[in-house]
N, C-alpha and C. Protein backbone atom coordinates (compact mmCIF):
# COMPACT_ATOMS: atom_id res chain seq x y z
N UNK A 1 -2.14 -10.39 26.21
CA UNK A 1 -2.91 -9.85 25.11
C UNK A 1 -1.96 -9.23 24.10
N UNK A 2 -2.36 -9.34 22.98
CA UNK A 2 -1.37 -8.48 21.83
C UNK A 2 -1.02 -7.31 21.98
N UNK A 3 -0.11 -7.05 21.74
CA UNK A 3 0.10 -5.30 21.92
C UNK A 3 -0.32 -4.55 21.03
N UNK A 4 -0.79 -4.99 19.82
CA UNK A 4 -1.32 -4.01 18.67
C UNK A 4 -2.78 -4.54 19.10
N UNK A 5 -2.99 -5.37 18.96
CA UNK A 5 -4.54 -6.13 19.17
C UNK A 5 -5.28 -5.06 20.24
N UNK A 6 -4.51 -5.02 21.21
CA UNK A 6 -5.82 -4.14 22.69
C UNK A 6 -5.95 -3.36 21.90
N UNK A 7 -5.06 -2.22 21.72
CA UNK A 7 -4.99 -0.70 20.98
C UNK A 7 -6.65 -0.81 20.10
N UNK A 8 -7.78 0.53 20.68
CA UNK A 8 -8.46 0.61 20.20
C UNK A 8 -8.37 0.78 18.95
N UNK A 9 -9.06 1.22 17.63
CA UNK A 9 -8.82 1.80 16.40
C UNK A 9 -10.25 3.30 16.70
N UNK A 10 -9.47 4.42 16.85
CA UNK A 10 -10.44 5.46 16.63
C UNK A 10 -11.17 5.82 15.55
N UNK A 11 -12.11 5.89 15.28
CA UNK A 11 -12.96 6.59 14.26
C UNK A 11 -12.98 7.46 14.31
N UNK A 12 -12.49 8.28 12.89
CA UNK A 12 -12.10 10.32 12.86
C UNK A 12 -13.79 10.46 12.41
N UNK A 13 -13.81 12.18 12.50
CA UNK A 13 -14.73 12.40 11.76
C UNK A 13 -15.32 12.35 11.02
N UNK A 14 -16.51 11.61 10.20
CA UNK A 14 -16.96 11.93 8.59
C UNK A 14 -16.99 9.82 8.45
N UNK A 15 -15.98 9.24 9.23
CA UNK A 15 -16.12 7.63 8.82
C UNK A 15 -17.36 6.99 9.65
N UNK A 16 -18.11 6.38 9.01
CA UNK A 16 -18.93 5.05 9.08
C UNK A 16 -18.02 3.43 8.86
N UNK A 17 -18.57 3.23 10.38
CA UNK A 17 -17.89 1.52 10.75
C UNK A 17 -19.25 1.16 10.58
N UNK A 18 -19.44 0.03 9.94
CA UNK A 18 -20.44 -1.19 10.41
C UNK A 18 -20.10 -2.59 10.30
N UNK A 19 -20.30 -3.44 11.60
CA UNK A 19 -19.98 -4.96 11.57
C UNK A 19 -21.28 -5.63 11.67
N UNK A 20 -21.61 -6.60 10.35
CA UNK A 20 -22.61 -7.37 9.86
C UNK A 20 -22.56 -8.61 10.82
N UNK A 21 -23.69 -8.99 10.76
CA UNK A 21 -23.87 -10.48 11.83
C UNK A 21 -22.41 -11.25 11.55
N UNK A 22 -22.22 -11.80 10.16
CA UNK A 22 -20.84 -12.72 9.47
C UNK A 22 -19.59 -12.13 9.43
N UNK A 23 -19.53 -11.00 10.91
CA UNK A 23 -18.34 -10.79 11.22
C UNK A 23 -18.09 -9.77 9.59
N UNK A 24 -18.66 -8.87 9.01
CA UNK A 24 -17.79 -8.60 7.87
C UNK A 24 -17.74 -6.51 8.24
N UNK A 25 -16.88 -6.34 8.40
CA UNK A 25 -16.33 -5.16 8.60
C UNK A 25 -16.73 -4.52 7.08
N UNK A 26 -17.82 -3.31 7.02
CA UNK A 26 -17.55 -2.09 6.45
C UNK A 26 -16.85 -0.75 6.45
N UNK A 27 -16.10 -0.20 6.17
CA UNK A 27 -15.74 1.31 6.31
C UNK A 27 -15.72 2.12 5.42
N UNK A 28 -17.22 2.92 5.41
CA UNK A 28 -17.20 4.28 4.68
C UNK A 28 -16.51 5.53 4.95
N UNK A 29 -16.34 6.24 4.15
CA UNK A 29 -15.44 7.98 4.66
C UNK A 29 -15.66 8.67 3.34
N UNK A 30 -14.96 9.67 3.59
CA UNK A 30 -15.18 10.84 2.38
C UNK A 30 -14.77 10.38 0.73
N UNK A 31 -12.94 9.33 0.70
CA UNK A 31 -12.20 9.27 -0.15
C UNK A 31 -13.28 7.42 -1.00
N UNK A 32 -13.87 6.73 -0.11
CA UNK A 32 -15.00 5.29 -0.32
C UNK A 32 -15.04 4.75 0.64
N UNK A 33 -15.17 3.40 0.42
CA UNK A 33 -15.92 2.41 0.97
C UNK A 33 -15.08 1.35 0.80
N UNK A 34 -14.99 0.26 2.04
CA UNK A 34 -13.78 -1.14 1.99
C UNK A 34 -14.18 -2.12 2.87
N UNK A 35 -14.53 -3.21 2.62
CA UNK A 35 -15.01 -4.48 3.23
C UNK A 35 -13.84 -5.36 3.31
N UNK A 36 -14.26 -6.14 4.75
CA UNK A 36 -13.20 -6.84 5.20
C UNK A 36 -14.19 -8.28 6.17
N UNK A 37 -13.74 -9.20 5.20
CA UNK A 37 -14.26 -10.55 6.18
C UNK A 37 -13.34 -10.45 7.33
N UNK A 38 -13.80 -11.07 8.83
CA UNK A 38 -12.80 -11.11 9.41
C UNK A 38 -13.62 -12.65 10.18
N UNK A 39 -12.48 -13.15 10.32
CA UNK A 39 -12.67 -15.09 11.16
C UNK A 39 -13.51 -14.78 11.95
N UNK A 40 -14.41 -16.18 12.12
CA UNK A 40 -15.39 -15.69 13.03
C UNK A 40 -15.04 -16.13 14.32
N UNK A 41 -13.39 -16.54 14.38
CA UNK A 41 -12.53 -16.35 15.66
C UNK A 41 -12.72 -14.91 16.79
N UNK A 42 -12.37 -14.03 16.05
CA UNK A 42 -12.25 -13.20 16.87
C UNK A 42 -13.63 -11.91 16.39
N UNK A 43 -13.62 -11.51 17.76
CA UNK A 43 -14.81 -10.11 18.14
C UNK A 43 -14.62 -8.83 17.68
N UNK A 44 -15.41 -8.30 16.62
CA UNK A 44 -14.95 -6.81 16.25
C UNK A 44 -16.33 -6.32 16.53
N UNK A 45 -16.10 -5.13 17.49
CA UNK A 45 -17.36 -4.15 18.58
C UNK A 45 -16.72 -2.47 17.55
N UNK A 46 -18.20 -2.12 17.50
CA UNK A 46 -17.82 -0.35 17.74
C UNK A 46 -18.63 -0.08 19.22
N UNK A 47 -17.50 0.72 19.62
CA UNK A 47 -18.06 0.98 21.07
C UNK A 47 -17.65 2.27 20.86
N UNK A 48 -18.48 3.60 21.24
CA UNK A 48 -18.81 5.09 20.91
C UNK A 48 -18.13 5.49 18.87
N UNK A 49 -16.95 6.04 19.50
CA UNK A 49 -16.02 6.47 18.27
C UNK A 49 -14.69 5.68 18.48
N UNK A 50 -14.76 4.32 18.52
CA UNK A 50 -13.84 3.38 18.10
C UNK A 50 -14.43 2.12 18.33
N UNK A 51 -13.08 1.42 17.03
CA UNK A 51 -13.58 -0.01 17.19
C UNK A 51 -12.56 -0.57 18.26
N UNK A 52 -13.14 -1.61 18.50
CA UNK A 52 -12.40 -2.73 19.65
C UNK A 52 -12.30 -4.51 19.08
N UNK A 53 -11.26 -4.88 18.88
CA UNK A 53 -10.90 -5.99 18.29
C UNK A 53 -10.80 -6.77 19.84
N UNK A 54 -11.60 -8.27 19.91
CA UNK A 54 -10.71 -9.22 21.04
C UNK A 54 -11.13 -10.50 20.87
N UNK A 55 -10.16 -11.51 21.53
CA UNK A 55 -9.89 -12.63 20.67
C UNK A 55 -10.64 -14.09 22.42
N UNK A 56 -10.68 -14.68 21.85
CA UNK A 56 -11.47 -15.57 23.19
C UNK A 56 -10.38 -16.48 23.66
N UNK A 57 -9.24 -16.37 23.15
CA UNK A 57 -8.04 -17.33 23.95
C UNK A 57 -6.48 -17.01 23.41
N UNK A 58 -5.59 -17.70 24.08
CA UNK A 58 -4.40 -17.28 24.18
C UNK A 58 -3.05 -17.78 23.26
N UNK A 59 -4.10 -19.03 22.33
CA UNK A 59 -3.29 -20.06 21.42
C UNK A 59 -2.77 -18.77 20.38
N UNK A 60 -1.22 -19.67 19.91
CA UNK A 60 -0.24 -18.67 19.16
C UNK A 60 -1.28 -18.27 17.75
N UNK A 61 -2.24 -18.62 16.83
CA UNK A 61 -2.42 -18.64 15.96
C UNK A 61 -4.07 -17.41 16.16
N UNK A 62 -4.34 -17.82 17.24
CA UNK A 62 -5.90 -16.75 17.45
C UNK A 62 -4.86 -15.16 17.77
N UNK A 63 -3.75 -15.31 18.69
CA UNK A 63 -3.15 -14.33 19.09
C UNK A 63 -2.69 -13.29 17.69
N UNK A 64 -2.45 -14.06 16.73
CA UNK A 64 -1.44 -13.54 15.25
C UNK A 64 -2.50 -12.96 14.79
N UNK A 65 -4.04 -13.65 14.71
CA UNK A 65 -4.85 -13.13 14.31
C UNK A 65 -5.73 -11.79 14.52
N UNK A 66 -5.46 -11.89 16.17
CA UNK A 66 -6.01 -10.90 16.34
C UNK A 66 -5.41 -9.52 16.35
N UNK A 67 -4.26 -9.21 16.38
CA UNK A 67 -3.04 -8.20 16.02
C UNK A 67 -3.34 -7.92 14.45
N UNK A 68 -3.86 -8.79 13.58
CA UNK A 68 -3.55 -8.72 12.33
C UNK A 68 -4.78 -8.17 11.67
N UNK A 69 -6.25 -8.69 12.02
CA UNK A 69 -7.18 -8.12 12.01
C UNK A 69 -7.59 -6.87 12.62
N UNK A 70 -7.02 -6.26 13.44
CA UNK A 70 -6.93 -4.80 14.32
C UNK A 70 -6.09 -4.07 13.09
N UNK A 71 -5.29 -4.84 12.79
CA UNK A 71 -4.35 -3.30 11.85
C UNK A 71 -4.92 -3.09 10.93
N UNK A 72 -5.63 -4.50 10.02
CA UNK A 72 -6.34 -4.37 8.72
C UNK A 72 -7.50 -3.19 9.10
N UNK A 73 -8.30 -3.31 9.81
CA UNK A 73 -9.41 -2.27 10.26
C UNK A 73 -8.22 -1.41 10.20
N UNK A 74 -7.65 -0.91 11.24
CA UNK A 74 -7.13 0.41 11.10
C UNK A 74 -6.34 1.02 10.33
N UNK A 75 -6.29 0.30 9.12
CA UNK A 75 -5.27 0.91 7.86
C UNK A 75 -6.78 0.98 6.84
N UNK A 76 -8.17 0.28 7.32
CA UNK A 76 -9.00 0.38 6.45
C UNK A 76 -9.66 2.24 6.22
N UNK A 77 -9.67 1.98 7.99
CA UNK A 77 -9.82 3.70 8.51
C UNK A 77 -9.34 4.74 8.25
N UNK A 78 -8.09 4.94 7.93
CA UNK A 78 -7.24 5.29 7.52
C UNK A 78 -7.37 5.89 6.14
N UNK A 79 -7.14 4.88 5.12
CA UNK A 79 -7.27 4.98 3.66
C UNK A 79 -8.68 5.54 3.61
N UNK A 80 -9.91 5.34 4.12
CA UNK A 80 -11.15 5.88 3.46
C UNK A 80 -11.26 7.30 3.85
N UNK A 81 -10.02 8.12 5.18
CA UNK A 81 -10.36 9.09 5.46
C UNK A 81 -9.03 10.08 4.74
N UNK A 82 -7.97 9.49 4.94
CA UNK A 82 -7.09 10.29 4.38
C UNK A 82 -6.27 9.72 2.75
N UNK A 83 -5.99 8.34 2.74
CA UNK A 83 -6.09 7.74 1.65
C UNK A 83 -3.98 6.92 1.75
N UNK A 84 -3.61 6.48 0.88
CA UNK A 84 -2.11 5.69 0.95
C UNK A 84 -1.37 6.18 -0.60
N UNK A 85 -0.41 6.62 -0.41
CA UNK A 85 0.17 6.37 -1.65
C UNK A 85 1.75 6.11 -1.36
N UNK A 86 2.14 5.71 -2.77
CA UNK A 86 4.05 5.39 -2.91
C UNK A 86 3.94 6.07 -4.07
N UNK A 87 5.50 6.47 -3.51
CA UNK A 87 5.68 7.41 -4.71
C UNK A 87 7.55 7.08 -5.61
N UNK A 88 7.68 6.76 -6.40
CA UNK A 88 8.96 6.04 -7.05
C UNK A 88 9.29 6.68 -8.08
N UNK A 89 11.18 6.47 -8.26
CA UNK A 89 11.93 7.38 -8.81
C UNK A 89 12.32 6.72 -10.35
N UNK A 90 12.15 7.33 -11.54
CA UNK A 90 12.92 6.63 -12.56
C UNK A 90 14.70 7.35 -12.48
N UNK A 91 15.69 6.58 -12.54
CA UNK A 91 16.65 7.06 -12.22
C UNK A 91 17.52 6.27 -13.61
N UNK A 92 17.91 6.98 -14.70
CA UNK A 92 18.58 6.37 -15.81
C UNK A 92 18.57 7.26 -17.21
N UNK A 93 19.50 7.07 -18.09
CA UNK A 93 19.91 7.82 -18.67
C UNK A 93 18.37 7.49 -20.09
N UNK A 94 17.58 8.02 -20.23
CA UNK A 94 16.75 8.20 -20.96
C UNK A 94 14.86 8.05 -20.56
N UNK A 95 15.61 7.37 -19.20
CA UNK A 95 14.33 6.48 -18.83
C UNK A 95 13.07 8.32 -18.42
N UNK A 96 11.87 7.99 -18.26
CA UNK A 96 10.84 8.83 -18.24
C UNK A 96 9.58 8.00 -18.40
N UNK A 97 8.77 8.70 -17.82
CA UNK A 97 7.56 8.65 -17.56
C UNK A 97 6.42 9.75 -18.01
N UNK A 98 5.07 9.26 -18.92
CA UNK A 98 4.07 9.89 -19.60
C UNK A 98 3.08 9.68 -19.16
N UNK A 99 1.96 10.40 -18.44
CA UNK A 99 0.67 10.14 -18.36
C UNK A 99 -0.74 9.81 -19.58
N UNK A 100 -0.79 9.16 -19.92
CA UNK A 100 -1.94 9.38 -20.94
C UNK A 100 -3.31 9.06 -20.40
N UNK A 101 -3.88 10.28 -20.37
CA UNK A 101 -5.07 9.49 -19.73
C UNK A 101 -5.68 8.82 -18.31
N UNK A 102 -5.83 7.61 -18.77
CA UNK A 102 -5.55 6.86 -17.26
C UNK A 102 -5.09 5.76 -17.01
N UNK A 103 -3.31 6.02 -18.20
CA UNK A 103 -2.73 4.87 -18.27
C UNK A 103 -1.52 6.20 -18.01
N UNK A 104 -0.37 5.18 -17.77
CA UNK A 104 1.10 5.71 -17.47
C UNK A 104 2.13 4.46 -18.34
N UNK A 105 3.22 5.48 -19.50
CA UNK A 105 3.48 4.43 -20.21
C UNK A 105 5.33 4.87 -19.91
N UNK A 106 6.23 3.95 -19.73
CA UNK A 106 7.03 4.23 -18.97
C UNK A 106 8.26 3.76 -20.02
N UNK A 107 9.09 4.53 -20.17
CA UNK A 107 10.64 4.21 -21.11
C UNK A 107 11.42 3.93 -20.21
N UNK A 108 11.78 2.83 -20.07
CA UNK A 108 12.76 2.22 -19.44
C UNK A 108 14.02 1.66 -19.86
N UNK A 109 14.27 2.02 -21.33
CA UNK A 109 15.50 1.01 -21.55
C UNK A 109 15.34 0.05 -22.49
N UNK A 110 13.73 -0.43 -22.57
CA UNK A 110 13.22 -1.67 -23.61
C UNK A 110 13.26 -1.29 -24.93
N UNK A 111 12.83 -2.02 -25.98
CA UNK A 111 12.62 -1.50 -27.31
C UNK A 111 10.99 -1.34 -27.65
N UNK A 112 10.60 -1.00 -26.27
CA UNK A 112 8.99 -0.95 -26.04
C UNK A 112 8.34 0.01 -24.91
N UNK A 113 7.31 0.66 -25.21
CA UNK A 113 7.43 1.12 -23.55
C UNK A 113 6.44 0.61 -23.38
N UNK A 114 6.85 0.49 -21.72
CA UNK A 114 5.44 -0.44 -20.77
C UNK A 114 4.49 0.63 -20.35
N UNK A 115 3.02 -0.06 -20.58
CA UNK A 115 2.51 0.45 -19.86
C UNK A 115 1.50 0.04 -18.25
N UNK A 116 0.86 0.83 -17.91
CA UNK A 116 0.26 0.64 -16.76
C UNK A 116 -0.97 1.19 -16.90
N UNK A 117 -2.08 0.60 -16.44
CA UNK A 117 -3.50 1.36 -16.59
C UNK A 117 -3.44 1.17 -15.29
N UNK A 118 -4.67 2.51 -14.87
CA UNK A 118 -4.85 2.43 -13.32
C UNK A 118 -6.00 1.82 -13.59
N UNK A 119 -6.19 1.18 -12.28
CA UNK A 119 -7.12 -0.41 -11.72
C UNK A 119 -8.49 0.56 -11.28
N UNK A 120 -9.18 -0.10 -10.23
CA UNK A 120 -10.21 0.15 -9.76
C UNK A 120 -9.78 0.65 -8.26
N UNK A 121 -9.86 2.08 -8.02
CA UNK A 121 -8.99 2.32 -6.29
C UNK A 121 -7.08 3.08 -6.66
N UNK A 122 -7.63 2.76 -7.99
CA UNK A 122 -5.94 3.38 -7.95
C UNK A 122 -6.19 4.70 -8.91
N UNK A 123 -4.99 5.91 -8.58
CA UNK A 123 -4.78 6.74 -9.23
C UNK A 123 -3.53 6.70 -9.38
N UNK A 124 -2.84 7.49 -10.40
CA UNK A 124 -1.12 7.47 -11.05
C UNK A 124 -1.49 8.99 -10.91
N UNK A 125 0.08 9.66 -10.50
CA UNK A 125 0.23 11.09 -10.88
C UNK A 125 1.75 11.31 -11.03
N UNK A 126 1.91 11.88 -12.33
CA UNK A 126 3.28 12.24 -12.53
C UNK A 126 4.15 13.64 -12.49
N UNK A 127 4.04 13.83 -11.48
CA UNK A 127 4.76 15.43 -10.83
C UNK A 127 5.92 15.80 -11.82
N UNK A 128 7.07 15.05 -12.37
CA UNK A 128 7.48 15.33 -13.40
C UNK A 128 8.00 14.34 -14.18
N UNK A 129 9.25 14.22 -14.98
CA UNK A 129 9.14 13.04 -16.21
C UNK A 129 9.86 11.79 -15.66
N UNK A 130 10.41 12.23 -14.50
CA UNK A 130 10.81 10.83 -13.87
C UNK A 130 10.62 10.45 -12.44
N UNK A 131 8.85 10.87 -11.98
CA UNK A 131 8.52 10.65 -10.98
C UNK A 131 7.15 10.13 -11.11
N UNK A 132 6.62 9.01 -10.45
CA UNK A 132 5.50 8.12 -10.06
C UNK A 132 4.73 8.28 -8.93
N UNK A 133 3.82 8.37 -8.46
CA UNK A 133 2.62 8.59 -7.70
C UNK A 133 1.46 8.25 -7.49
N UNK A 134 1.42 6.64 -6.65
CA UNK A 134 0.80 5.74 -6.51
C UNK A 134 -0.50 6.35 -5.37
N UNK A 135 -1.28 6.33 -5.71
CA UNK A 135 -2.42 6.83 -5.05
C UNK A 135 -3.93 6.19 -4.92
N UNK A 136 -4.30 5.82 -3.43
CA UNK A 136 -5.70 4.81 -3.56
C UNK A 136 -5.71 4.81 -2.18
N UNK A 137 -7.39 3.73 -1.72
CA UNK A 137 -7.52 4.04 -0.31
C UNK A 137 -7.23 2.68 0.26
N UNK A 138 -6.95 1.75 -0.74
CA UNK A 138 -6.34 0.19 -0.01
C UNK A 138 -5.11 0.30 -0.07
N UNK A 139 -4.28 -0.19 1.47
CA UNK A 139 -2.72 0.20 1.56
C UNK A 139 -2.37 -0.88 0.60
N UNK A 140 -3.00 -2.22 0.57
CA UNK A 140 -2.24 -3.71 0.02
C UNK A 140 -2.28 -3.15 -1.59
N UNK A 141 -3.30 -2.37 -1.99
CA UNK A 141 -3.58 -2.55 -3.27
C UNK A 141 -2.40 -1.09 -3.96
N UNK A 142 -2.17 -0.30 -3.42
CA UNK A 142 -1.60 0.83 -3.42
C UNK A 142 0.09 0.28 -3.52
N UNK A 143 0.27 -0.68 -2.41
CA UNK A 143 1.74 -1.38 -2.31
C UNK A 143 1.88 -2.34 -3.73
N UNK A 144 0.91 -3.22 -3.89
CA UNK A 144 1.28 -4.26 -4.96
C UNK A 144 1.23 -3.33 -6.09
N UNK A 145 0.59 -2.40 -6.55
CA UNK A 145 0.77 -1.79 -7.70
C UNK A 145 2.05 -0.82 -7.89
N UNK A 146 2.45 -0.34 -6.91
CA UNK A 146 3.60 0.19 -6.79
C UNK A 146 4.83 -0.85 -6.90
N UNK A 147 4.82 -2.07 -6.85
CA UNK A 147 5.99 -2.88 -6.75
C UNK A 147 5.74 -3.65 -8.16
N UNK A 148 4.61 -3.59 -8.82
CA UNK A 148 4.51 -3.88 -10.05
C UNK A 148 5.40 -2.90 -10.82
N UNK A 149 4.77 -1.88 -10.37
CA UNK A 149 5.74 -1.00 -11.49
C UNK A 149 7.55 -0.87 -11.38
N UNK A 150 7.53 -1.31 -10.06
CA UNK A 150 9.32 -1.18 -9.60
C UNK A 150 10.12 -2.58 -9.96
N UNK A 151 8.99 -2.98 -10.03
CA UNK A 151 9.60 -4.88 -11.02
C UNK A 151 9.62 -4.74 -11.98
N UNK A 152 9.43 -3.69 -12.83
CA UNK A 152 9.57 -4.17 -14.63
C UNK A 152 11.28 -3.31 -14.90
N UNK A 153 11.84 -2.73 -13.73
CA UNK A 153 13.32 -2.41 -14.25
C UNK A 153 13.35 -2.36 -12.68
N UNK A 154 14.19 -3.09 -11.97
CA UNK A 154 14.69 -3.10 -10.57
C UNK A 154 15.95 -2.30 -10.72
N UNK A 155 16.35 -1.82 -10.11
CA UNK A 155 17.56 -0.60 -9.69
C UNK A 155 18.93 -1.85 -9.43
N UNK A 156 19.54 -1.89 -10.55
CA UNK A 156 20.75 -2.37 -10.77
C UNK A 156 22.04 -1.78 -9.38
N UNK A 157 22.59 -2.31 -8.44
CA UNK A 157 23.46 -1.59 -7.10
C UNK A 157 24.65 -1.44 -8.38
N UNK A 158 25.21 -1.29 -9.74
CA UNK A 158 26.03 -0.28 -9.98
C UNK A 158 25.64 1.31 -10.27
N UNK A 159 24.99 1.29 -11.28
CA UNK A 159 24.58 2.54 -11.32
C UNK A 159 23.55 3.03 -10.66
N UNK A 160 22.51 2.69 -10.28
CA UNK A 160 21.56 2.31 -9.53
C UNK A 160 20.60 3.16 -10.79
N UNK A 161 20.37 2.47 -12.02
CA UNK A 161 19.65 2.50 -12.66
C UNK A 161 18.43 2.02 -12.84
N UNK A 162 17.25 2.16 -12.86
CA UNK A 162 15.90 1.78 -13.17
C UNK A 162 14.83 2.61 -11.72
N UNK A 163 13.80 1.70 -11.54
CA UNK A 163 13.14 2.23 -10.76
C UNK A 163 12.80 1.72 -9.26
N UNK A 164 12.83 3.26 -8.43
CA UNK A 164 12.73 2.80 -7.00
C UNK A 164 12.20 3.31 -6.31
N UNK A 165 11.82 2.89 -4.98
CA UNK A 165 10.42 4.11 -4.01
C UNK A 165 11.97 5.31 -3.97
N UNK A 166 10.99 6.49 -3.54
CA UNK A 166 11.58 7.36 -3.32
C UNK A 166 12.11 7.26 -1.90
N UNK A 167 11.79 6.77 -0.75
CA UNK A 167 12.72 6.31 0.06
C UNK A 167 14.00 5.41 0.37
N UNK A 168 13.51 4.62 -0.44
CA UNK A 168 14.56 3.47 -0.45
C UNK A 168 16.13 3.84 -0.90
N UNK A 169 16.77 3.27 -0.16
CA UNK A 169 18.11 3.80 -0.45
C UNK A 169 18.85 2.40 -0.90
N UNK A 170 19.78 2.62 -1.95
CA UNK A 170 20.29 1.40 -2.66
C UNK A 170 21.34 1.25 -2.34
N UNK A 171 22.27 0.54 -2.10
CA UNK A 171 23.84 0.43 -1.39
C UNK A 171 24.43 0.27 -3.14
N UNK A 172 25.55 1.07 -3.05
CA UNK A 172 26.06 0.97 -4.21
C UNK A 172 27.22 0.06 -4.35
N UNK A 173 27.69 -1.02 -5.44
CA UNK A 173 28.89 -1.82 -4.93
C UNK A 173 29.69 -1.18 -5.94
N UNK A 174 31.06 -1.51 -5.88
CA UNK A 174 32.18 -1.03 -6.28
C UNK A 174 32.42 -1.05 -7.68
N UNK A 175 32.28 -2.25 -8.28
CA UNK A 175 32.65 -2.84 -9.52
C UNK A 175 34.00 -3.39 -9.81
N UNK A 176 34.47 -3.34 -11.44
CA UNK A 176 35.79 -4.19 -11.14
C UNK A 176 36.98 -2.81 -11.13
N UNK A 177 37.74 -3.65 -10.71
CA UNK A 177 38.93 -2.52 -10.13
C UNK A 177 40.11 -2.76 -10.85
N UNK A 178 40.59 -3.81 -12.41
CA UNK A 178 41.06 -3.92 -13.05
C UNK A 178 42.43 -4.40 -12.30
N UNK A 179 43.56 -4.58 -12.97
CA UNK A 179 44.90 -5.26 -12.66
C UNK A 179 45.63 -4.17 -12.45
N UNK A 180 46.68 -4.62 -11.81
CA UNK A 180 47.51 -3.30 -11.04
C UNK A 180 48.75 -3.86 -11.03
């Protein structure tokens, strides 16, 4: 059996699970609400205060599935109760970041500044002029918008100029070392 797959998914306090006849996973909580088709391969049960994912055979492709559909539920659980964010660094000699509203318009270096409107599920918060704060209750939707914004100036390994998660660490290379 999968090793993520058995692993129940607990339901915290305050969340509503419901699974519809067509296999389609709801999860309400305090922060919304997130629907999830899932194959009508595999079995998703709420049994008391957790769900239980299980799959009817042992082929490599039901197995992937069912590991994969267990995490989606439990990152769904997750986000509606406590929520996902990334949070990324502008690192460069002018570069900054402006909130307007409920757009974020970003100087990077261009002879333009970009902007970003927040989507449907997303919030932006800018703690100060060269910090980003990706905030929402879908992890996928929270990640792709965060890597949108880290793709419009990728962090160059000399100076390590432009923008990057605040974890990520950049290996710096040397450059040229001239004639001797």
């Amino acid at each position: 059996m999968s090793r993520i797959g058995r692993l129940p998914v607990v339901i915290p306090q305050g969340v509503e699970v419901k699974i519809a006849p067509d296999n389609k996973v709801t999860v309400k909580g305090p922060k919304g609400s997130l629907d999830l088709a899932v194959n009508s391969i595999i079995k998703v049960a709420v049994e008391g205060n957790e769900v239980k994912v299980t799959r009817p055979n042992d082929e490599k492709n039901v197995k992937a599935m069912h590991g994969l559909y267990r995490k989606l539920i439990a990152n769904m659980v997750d986000g509606v109760s406590k929520g996902f964010e990334k949070a990324l660094i502008l690192n460069g000699v002018g570069y900054k970041v402006a909130k307007q509203g409920k757009k974020i318009v970003l100087s990077v270096g261009y002879s333009h500044p970009v902007e970003f409107v927040e989507s449907d599920g997303i919030t932006f918060e800018c703690p100060s002029a060269t910090e980003i704060v990706v905030k929402g209750i879908d992890k996928e939707l929270v990640g792709q918008t965060a890597a949108n914004i880290r793709k419009v100036r990728n962090p160059d390994p000399y100076h390590v100029y432009g923008v990057r998660y605040k974890d990520e660490v950049i290996v710096r290379k040397e450059g040229k070392t001239g004639k001797k």
